[in-house]
N, C-alpha and C. Protein backbone atom coordinates (compact mmCIF):
# COMPACT_ATOMS: atom_id res chain seq x y z
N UNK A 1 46.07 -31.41 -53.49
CA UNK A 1 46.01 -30.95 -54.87
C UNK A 1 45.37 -29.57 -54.91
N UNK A 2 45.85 -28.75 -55.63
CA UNK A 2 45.66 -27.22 -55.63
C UNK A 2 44.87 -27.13 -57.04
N UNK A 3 43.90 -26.17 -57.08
CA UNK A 3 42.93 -26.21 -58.11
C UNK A 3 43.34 -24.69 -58.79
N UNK A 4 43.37 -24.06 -59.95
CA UNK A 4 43.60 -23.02 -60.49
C UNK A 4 42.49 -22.41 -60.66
N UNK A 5 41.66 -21.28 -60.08
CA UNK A 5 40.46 -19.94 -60.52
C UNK A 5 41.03 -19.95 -61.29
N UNK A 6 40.05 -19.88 -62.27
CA UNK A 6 40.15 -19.16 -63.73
C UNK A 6 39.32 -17.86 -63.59
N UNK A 7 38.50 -17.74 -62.76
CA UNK A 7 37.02 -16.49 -62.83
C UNK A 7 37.86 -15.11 -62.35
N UNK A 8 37.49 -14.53 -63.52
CA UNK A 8 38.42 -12.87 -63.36
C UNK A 8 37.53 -12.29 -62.09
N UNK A 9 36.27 -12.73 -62.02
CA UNK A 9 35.19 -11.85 -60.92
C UNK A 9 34.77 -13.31 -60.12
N UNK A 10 34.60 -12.18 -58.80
CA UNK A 10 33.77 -13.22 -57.61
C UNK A 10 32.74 -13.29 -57.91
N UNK A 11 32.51 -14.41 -57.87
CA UNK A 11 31.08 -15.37 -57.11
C UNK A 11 29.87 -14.78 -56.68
N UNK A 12 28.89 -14.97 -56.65
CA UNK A 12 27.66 -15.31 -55.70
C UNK A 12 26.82 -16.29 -55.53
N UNK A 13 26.45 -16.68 -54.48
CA UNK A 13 25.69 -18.22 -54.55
C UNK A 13 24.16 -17.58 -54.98
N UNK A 14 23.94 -17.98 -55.69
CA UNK A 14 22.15 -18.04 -56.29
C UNK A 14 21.41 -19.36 -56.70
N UNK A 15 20.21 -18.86 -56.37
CA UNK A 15 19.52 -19.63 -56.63
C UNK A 15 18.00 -19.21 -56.82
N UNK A 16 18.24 -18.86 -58.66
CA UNK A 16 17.32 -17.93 -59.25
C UNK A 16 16.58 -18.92 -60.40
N UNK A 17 14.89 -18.90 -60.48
CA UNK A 17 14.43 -19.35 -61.72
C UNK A 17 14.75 -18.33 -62.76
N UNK A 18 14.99 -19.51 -64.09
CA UNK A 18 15.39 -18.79 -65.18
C UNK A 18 14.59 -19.50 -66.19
N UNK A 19 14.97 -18.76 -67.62
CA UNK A 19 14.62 -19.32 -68.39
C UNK A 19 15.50 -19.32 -69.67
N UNK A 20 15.69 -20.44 -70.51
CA UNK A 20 16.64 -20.25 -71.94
C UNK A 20 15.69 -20.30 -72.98
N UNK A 21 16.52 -19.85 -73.85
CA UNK A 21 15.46 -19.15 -75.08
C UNK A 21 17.11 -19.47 -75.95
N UNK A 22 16.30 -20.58 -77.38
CA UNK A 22 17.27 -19.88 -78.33
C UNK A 22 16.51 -20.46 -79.85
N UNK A 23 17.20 -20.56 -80.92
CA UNK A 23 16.64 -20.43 -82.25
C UNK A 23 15.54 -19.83 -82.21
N UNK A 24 16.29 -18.58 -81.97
CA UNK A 24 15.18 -17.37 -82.18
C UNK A 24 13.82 -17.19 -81.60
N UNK A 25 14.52 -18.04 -79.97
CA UNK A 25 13.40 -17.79 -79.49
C UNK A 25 12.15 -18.90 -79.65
N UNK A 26 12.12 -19.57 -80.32
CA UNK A 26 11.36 -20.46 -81.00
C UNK A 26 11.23 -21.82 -79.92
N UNK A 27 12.43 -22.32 -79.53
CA UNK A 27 12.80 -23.31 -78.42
C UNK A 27 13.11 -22.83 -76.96
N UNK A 28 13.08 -23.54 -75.94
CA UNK A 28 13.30 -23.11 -74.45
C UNK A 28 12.65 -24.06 -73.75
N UNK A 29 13.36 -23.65 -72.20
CA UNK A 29 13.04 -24.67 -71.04
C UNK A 29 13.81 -23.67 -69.79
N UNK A 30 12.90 -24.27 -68.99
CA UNK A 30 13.60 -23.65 -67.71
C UNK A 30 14.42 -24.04 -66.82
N UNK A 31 15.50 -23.56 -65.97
CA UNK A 31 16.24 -23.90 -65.16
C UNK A 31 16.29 -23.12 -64.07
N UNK A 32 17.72 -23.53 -63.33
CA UNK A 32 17.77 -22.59 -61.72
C UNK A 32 19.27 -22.00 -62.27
N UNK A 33 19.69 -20.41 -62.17
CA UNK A 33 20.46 -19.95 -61.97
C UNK A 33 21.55 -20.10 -61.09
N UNK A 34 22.75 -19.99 -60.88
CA UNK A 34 23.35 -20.78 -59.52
C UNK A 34 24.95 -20.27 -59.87
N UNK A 35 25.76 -19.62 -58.59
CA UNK A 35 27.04 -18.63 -58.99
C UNK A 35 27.18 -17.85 -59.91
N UNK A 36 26.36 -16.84 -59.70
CA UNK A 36 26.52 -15.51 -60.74
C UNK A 36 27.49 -14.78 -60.10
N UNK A 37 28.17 -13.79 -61.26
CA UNK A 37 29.00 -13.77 -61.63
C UNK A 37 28.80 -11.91 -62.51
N UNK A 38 29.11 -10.79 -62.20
CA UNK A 38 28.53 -9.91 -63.60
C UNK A 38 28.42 -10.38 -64.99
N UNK A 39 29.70 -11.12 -65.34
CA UNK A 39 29.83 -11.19 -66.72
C UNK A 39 29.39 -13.12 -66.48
N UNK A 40 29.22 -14.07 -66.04
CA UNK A 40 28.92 -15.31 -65.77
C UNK A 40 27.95 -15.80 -65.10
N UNK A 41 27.59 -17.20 -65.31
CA UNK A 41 26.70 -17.69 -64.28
C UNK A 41 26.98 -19.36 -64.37
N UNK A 42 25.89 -20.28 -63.49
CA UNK A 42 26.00 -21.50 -63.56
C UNK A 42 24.85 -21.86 -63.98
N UNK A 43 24.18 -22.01 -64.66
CA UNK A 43 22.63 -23.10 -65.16
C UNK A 43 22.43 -24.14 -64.86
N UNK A 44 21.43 -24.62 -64.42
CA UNK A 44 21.72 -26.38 -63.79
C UNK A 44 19.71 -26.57 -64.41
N UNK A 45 19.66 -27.67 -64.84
CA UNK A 45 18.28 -28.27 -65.46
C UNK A 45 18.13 -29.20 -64.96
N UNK A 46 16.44 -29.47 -64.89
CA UNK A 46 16.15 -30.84 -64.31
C UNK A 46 16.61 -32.24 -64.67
N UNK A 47 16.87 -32.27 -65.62
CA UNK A 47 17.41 -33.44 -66.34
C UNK A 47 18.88 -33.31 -67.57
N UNK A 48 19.13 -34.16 -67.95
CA UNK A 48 20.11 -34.08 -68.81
C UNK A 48 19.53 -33.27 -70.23
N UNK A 49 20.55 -32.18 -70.99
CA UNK A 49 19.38 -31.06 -71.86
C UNK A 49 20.80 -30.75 -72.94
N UNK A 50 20.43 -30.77 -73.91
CA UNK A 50 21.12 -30.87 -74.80
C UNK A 50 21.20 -28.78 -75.06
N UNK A 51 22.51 -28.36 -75.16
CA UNK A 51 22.30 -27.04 -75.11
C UNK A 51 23.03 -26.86 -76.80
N UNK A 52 22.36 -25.44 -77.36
CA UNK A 52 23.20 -24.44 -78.40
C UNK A 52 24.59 -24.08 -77.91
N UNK A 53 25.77 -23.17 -78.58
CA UNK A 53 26.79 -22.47 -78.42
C UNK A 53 26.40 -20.85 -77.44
N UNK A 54 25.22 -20.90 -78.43
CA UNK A 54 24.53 -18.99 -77.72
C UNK A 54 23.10 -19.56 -77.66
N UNK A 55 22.88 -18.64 -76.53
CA UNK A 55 21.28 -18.62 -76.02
C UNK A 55 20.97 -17.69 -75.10
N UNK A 56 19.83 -17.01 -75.34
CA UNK A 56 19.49 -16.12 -74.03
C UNK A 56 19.24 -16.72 -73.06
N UNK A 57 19.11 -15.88 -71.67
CA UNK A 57 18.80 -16.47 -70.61
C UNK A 57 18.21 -15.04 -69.80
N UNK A 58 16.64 -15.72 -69.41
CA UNK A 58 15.74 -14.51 -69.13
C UNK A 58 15.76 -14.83 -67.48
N UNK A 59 15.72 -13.85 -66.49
CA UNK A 59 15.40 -13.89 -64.84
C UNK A 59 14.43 -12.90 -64.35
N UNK A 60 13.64 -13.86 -64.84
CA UNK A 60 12.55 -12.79 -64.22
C UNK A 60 12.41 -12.02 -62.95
N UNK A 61 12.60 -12.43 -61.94
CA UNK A 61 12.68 -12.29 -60.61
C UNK A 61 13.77 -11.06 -60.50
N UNK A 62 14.74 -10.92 -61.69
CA UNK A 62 15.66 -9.40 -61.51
C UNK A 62 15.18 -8.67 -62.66
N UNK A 63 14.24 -9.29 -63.52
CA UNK A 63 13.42 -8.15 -64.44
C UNK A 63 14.64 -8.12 -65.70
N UNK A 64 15.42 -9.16 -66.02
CA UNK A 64 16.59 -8.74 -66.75
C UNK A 64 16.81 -9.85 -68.12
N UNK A 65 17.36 -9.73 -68.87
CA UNK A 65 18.03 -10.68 -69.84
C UNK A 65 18.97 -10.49 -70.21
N UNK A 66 19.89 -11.80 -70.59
CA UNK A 66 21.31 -12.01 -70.82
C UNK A 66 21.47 -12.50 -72.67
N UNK A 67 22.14 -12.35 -73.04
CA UNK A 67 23.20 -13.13 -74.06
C UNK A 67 23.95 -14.28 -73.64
N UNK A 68 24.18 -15.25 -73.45
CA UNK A 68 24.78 -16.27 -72.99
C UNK A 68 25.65 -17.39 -73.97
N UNK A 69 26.64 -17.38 -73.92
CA UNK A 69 28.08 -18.35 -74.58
C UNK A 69 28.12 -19.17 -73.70
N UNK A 70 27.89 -20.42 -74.08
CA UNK A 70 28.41 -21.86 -73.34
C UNK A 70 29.43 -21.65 -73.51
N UNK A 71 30.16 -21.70 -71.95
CA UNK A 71 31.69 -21.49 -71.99
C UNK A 71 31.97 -22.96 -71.68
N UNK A 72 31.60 -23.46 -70.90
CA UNK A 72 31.73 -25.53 -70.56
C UNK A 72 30.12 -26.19 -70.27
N UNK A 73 30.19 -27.36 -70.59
CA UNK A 73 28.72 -28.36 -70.00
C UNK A 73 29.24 -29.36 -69.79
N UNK A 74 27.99 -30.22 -68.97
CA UNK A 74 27.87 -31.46 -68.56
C UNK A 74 26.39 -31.74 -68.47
N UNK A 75 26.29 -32.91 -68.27
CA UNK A 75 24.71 -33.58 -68.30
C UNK A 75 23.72 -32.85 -68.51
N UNK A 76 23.67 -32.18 -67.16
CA UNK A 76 22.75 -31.30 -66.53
C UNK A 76 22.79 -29.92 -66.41
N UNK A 77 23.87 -29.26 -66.35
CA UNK A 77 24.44 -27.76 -65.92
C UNK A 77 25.62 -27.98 -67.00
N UNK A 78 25.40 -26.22 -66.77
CA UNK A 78 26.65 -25.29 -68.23
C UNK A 78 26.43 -24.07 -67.09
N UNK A 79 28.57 -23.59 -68.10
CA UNK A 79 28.77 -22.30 -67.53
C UNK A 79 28.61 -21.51 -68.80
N UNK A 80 27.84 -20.15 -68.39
CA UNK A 80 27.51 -19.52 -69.48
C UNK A 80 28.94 -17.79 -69.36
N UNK A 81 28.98 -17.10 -70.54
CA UNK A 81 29.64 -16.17 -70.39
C UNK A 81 28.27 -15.20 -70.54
N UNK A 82 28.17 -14.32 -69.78
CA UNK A 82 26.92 -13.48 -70.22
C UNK A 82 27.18 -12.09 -70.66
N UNK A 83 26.49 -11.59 -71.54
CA UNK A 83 26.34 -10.28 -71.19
C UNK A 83 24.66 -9.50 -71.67
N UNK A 84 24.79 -8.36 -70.93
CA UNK A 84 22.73 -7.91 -71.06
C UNK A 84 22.72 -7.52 -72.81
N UNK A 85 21.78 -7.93 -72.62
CA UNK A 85 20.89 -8.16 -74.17
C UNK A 85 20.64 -6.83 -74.67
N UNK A 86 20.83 -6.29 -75.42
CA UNK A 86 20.66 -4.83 -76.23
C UNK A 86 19.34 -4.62 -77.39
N UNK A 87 18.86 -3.72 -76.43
CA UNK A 87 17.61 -3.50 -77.61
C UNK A 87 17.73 -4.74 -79.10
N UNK A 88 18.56 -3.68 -80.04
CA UNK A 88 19.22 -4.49 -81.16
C UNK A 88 19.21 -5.98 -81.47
N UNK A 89 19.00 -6.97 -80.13
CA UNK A 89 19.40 -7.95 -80.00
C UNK A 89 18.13 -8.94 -80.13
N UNK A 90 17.26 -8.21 -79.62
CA UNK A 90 15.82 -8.40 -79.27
C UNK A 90 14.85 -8.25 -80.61
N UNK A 91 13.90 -9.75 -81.02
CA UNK A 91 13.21 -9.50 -81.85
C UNK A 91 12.08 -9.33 -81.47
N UNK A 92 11.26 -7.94 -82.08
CA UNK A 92 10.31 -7.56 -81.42
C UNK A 92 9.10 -7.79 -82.77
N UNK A 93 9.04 -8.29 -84.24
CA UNK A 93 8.47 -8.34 -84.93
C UNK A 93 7.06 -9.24 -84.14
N UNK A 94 5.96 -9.38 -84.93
CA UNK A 94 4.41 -9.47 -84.44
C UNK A 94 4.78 -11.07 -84.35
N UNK A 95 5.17 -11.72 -85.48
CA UNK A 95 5.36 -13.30 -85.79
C UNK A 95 6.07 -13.89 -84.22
N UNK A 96 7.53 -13.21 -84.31
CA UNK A 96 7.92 -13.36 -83.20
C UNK A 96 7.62 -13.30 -81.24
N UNK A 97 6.95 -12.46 -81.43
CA UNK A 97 6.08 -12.06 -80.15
C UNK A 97 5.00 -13.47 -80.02
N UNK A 98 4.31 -13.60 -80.89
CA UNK A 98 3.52 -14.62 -81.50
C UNK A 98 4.07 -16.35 -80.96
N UNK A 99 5.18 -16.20 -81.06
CA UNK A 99 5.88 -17.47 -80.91
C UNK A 99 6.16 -17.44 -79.87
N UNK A 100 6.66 -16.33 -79.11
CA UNK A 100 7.11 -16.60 -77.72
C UNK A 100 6.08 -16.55 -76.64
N UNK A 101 5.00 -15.93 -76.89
CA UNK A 101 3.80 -16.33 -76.43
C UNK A 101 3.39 -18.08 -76.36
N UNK A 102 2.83 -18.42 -77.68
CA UNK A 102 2.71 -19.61 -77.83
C UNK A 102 3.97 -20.80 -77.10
N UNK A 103 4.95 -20.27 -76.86
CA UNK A 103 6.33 -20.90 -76.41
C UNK A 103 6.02 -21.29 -74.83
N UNK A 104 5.26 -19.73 -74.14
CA UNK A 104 5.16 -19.75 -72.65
C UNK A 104 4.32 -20.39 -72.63
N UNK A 105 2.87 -20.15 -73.21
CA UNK A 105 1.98 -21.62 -73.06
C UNK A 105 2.15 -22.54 -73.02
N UNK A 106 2.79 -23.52 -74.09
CA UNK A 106 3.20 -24.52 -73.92
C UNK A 106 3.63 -25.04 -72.71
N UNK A 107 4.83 -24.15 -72.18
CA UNK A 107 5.61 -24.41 -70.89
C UNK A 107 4.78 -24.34 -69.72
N UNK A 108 3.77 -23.86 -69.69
CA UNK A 108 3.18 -23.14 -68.47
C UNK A 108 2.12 -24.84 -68.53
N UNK A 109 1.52 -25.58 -69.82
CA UNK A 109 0.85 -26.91 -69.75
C UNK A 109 1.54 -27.91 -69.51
N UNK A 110 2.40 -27.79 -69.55
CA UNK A 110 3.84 -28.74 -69.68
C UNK A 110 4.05 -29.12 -68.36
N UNK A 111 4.15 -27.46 -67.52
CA UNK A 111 4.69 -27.66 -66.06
C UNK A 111 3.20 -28.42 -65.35
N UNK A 112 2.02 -27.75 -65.46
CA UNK A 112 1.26 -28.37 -64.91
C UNK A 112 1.03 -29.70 -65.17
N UNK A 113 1.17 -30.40 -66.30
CA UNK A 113 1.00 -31.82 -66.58
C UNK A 113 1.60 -32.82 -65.94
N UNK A 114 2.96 -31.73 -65.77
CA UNK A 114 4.45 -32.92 -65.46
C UNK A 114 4.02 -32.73 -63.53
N UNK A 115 3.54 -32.08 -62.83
CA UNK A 115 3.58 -31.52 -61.33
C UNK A 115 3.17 -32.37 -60.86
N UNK A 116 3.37 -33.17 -59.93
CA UNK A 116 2.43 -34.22 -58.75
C UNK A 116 1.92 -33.62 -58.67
N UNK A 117 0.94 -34.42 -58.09
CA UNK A 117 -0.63 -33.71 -57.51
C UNK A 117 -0.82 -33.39 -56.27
């Protein structure tokens, strides 16, 4: 049985921490990056994660952020369509900063709570 590429661009195998961000930023969780792609990627989460249509997706480790369209999901992992995030795109108001702060805390007690010892 012969399978049809659909991907206009090649591949790369990765395996990058990330992070999703969406309703404004307000919600998020982290995942592992995995077959990027310029304009694509693969997301895969620890558990089964209920995703938005659009969401950013931050990589720290390349210093960068995306725009991201669930193009397909399943349980655990979605293919995203990406493209880099434009000034414009980015809320930089005090409230907001405010929240995404408070957002990383959370995550940062979260991870330590949930970690074996």
């Amino acid at each position: 049985m012969q399978t049809t590429e659909r991907r206009r661009e090649r591949r790369q195998i990765a395996y990058l921490g990330a992070e999703v961000t969406y309703n404004q930023r307000c919600s998020g969780m982290d995942c592992l990056m995995r077959n990027v792609a310029p304009s694509g990627a693969l997301i895969v989460f620890a558990d089964r994660t209920p995703l938005p249509d659009e969401l950013d997706l931050q990589v720290p480790q390349w210093g960068r952020s995306f725009h991201g369209t669930v193009v397909w999901r399943s349980l655990d992992r979605a293919g995203l369509a990406l493209r880099p995030l434009q000034p414009e795109d980015v809320d930089t108001s005090p409230d907001s900063i405010r929240r995404q702060r408070a957002l990383k805390r959370e995550r940062a007690l979260r991870h330590r709570y949930d970690s074996p010892i």
